[in-house]
Protein backbone atom coordinates (compact mmCIF):
# COMPACT_ATOMS: atom_id res chain seq x y z
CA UNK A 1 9.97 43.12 -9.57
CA UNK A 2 7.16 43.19 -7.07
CA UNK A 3 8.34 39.98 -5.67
CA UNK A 4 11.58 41.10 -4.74
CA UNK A 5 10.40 43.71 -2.79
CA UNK A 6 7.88 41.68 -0.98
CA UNK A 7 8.55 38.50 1.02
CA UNK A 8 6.60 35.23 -0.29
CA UNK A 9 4.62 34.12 2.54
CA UNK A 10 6.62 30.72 2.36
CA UNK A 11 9.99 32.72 2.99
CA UNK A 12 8.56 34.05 6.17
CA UNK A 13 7.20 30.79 7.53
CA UNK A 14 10.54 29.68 6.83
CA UNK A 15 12.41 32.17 8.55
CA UNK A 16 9.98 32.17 11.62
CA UNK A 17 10.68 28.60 11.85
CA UNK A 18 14.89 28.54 11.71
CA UNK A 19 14.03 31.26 14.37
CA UNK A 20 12.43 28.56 16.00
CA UNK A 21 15.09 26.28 16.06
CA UNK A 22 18.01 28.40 16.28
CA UNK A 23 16.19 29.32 19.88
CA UNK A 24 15.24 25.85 20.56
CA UNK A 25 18.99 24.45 19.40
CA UNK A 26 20.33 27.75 22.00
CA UNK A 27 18.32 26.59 24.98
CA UNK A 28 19.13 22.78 24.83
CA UNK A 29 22.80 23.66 24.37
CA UNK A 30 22.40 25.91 27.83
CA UNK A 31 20.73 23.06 29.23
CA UNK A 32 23.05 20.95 28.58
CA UNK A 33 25.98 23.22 29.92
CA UNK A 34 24.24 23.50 33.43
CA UNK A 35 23.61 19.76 33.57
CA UNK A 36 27.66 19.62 32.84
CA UNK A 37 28.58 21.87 35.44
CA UNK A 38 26.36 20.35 38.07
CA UNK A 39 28.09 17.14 37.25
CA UNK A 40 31.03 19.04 37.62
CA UNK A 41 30.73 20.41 41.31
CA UNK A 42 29.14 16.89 42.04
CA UNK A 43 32.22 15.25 40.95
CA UNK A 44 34.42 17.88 43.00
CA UNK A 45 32.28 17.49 45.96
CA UNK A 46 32.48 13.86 46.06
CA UNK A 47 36.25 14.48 45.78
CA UNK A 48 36.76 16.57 48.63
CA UNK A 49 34.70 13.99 51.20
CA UNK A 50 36.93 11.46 49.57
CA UNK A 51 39.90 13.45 50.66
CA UNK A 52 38.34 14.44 53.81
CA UNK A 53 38.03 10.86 54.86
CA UNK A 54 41.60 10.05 53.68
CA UNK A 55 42.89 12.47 55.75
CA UNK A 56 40.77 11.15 59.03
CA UNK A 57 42.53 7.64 58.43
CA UNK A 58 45.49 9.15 58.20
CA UNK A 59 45.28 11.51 61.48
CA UNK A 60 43.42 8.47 63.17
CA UNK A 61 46.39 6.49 62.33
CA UNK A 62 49.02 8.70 63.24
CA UNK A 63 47.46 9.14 66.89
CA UNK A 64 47.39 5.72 67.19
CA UNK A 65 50.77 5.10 66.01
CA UNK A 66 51.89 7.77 68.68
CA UNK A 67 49.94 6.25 70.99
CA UNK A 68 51.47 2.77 70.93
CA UNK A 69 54.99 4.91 70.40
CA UNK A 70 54.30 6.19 73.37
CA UNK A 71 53.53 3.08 75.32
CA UNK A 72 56.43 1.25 74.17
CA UNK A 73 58.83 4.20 75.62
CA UNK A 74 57.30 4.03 78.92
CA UNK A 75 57.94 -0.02 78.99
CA UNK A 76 61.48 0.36 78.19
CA UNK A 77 62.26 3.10 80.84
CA UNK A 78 59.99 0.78 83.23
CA UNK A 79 61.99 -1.64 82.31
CA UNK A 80 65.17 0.74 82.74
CA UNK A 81 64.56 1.48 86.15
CA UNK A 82 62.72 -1.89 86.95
């Protein structure tokens, strides 16, 4: 009866060590979830230079396109009044 009042000194160590790992299994999961949403953000950044830079070419393009749009107008009515 005594012993199932008091605790064997083996069921303590025991339970101080699942308390070990039950904090050691809760930090390495956290760790991991930080490490997954820097990745995360990393990825986006990238992303958003990626799109960034698309949409340079694109405007770069376009001005040049208008550009040479442009010229060729002003050769035909040169060539018009010419």
């Amino acid at each position: 009866r005594l012993r199932s009042m008091m605790p064997r000194d083996v069921d303590v160590k025991l339970q101080s060590v699942t308390k070990q790992f039950v904090a050691l299994g809760k930090e390495i999961k956290e760790q991991l979830n930080q490490k997954h949403e820097e990745e995360l953000q990393k990825q986006q950044s990238i992303q958003e230079q990626k799109r960034t830079e698309s949409l340079q070419t694109v405007s770069d393009w376009e001005r040049q396109t208008a550009g040479t749009e442009r010229e060729r107008e002003t050769g035909i009515e040169r060539e018009r009044l010419g």
